[in-house]
C-alpha atoms as a PDB file:
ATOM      1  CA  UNK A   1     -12.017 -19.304 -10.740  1.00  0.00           C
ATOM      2  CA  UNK A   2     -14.741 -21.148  -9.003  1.00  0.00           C
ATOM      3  CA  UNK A   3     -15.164 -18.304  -6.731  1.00  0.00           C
ATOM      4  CA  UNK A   4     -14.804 -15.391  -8.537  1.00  0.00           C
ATOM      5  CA  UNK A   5     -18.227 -14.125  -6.990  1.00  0.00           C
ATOM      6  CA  UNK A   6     -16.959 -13.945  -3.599  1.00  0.00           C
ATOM      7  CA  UNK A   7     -13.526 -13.003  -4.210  1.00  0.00           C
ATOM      8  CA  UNK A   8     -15.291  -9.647  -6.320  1.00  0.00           C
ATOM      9  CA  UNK A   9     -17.521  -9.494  -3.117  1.00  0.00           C
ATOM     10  CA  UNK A  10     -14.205  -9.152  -0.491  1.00  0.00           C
ATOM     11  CA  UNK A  11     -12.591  -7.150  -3.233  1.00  0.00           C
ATOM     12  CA  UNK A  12     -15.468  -4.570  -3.702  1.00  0.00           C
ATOM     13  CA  UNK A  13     -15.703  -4.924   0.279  1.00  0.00           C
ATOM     14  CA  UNK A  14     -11.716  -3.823   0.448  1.00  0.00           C
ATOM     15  CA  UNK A  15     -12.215  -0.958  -1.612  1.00  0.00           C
ATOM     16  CA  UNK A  16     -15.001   0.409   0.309  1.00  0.00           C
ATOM     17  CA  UNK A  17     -13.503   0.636   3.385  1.00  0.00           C
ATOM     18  CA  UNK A  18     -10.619   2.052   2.049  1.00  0.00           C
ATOM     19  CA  UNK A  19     -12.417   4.503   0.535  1.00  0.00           C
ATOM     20  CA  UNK A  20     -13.971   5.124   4.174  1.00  0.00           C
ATOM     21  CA  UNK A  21     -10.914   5.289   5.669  1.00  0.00           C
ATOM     22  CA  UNK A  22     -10.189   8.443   3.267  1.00  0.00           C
ATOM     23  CA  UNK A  23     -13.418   9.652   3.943  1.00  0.00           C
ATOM     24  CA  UNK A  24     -12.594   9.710   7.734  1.00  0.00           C
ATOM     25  CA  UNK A  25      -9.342  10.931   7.393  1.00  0.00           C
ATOM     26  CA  UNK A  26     -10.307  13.872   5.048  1.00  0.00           C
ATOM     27  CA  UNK A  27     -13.494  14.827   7.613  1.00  0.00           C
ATOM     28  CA  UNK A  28     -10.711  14.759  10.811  1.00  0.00           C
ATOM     29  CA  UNK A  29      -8.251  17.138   8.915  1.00  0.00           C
ATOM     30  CA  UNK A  30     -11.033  19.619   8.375  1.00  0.00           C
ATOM     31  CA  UNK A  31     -12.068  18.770   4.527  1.00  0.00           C
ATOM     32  CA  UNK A  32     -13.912  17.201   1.752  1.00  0.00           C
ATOM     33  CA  UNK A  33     -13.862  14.276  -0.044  1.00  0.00           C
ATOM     34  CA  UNK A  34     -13.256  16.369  -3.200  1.00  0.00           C
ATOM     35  CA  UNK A  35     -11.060  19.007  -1.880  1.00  0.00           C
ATOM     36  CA  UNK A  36      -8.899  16.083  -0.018  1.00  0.00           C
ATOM     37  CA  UNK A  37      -8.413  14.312  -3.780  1.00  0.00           C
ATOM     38  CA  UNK A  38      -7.574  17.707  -5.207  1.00  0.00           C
ATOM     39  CA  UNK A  39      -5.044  18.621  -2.986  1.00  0.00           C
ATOM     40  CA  UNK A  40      -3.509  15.042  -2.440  1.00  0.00           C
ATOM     41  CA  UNK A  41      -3.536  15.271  -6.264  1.00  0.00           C
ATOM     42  CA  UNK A  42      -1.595  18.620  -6.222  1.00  0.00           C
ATOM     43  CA  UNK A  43       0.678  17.762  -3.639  1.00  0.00           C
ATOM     44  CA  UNK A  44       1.514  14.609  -5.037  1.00  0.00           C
ATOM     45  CA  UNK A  45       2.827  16.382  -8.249  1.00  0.00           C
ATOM     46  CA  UNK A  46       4.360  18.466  -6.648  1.00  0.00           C
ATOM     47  CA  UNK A  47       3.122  22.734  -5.660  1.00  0.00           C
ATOM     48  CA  UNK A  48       1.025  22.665  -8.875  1.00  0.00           C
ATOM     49  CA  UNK A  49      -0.813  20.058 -11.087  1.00  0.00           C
ATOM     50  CA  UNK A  50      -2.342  20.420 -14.607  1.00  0.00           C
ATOM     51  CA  UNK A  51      -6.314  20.396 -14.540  1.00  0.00           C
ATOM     52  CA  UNK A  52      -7.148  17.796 -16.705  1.00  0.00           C
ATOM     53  CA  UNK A  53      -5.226  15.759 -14.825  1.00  0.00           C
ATOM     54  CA  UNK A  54      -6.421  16.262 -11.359  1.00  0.00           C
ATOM     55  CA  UNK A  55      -9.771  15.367 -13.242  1.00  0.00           C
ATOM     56  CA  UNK A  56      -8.105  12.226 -14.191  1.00  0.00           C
ATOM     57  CA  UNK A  57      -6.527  11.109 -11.372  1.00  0.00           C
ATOM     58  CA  UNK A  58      -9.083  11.981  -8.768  1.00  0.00           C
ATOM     59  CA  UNK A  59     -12.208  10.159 -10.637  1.00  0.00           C
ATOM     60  CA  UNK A  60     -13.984  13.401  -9.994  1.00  0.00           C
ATOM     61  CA  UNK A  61     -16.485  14.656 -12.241  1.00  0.00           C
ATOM     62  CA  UNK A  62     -15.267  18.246 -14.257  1.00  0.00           C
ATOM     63  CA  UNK A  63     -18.281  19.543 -12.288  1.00  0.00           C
ATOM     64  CA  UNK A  64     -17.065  18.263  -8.902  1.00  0.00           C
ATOM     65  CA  UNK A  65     -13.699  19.671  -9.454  1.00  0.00           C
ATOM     66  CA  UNK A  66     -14.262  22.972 -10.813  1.00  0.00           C
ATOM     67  CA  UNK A  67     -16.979  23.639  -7.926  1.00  0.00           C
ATOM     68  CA  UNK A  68     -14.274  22.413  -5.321  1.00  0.00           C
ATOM     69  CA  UNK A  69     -11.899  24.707  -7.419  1.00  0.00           C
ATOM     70  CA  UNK A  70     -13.715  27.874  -6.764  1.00  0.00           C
ATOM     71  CA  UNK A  71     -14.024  27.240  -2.970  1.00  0.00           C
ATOM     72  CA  UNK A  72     -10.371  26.837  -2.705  1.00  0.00           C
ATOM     73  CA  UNK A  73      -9.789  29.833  -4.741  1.00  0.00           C
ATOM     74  CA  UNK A  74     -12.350  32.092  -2.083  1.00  0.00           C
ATOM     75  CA  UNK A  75      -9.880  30.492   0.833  1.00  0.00           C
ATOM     76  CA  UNK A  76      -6.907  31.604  -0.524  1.00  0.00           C
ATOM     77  CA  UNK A  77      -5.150  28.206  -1.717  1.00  0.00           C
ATOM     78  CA  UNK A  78      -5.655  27.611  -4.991  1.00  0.00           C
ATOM     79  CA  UNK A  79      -5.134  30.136  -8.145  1.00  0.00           C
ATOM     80  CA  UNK A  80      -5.568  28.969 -11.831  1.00  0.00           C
ATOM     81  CA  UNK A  81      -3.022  29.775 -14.248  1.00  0.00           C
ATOM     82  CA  UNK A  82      -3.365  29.529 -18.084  1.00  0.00           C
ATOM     83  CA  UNK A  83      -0.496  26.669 -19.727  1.00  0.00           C
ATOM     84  CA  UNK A  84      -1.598  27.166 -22.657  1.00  0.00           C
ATOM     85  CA  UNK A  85      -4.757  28.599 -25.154  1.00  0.00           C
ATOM     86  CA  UNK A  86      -7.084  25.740 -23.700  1.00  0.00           C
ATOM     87  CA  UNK A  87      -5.387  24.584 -20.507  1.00  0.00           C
ATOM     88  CA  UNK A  88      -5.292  25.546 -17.104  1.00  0.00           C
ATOM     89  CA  UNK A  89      -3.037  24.643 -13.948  1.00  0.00           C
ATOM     90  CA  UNK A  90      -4.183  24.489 -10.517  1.00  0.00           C
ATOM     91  CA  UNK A  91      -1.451  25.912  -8.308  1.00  0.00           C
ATOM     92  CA  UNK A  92      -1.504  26.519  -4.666  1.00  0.00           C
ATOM     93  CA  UNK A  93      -0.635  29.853  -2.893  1.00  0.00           C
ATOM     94  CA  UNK A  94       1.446  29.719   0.179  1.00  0.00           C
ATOM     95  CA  UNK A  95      -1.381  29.883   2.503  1.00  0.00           C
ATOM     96  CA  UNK A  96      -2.393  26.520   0.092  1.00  0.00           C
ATOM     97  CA  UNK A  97       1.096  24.857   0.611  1.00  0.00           C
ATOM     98  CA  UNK A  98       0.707  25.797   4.487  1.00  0.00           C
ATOM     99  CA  UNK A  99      -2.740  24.089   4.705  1.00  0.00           C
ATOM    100  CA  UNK A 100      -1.159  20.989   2.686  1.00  0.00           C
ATOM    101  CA  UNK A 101       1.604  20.234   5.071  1.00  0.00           C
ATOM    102  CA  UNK A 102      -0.973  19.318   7.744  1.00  0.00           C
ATOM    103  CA  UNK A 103      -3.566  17.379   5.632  1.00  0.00           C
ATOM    104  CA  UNK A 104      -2.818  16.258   1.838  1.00  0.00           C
ATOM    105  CA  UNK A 105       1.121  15.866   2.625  1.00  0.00           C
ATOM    106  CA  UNK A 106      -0.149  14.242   5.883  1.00  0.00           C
ATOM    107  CA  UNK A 107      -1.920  11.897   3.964  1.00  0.00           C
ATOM    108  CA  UNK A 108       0.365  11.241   1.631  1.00  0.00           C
ATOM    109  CA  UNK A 109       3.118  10.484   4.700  1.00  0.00           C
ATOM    110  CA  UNK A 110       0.662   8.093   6.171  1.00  0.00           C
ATOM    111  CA  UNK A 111       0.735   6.038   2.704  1.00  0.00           C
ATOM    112  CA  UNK A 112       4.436   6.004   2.279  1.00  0.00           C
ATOM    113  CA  UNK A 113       4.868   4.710   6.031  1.00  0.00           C
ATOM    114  CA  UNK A 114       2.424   1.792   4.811  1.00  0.00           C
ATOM    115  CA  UNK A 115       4.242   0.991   1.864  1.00  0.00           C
ATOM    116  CA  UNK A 116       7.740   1.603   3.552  1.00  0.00           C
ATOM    117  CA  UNK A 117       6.609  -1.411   5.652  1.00  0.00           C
ATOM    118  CA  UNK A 118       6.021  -3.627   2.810  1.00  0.00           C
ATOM    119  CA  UNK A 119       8.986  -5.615   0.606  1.00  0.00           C
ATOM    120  CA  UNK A 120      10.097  -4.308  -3.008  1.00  0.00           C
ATOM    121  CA  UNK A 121       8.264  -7.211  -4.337  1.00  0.00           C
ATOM    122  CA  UNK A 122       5.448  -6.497  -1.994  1.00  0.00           C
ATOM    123  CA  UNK A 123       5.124  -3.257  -3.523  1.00  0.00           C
ATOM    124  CA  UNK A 124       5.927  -4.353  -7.056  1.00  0.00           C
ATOM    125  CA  UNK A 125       3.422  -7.255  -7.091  1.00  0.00           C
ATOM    126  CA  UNK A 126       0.103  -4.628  -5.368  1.00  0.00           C
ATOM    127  CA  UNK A 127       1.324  -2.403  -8.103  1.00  0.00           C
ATOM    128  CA  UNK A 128       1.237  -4.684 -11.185  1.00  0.00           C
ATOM    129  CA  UNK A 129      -2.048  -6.588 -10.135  1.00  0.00           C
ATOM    130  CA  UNK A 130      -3.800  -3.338  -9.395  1.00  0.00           C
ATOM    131  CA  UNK A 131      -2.822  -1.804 -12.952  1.00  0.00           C
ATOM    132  CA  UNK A 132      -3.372  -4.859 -14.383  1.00  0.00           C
ATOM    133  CA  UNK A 133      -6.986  -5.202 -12.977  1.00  0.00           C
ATOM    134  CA  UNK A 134      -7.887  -1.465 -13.965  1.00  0.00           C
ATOM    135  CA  UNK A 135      -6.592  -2.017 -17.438  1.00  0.00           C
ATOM    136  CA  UNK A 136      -8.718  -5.241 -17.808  1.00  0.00           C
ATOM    137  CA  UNK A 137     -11.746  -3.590 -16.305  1.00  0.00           C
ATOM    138  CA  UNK A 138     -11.470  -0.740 -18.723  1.00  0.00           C
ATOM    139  CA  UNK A 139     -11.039  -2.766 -21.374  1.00  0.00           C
ATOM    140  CA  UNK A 140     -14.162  -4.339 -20.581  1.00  0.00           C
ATOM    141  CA  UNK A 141     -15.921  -0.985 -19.779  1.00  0.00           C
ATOM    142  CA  UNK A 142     -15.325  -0.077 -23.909  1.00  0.00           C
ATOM    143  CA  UNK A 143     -17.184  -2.545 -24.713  1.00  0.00           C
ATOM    144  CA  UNK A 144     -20.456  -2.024 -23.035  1.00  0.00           C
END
């Protein structure tokens, strides 16, 4: 592609004012970056999510999430619950699935309104090139 360098440029451009837009969105409902990926992350699975994949799945560092973890757990929204000998789940309290409807679920209402706007293929095609850039990107990641 002759110009790969400024397609990467709008690319990397896209994705950083996404990102922003998160940022913004998490700051107006009253919460972190962090805490707004952990919850979305939560929410998205469902009342309760495995640890290691909220570490997965939000990007976050183990450090990141565990000291978000422990703030949630002084407010009352989060409690940790052993799955197994070395596993934990994050889980939310009710006063957690409260504070959810009006910011991660809000969020994730927001998103599905976007996408509900789009075409099957629409969705289909953002889905496969986006999976199929991360997977070539990691790929390439390995090897450095």
């Amino acid at each position: 592609m002759a110009n790969s360098g400024s397609v990467i440029r709008h690319f990397n451009h896209l994705l950083g004012e996404l990102d922003a837009v998160y940022h913004d969105l998490s700051f107006r409902l009253g919460m972190s970056d962090s805490v707004s990926k952990i919850l979305y992350t939560i929410c998205d699975a469902g009342t309760s999510c495995p640890l290691h994949l909220i570490c997965q799945r939000t990007g976050l560092s183990k450090q990141t999430v565990n000291s978000a973890l422990r703030k949630l757990e002084r407010e009352g929204l989060v409690y940790l619950q052993a799955a197994d000998a070395r596993s934990k789940t994050v889980c939310l309290t009710p006063k957690g699935d409260r504070f959810c409807d009006g910011t991660a679920r809000k969020i994730l209402g927001m998103e599905n309104q976007v996408l509900e706007s789009w075409s099957q293929e629409e969705v289909q095609q953002y889905l496969e090139l986006t999976e199929r850039f991360l997977t070539e990107l990691r790929e390439k990641a390995q090897s450095v």
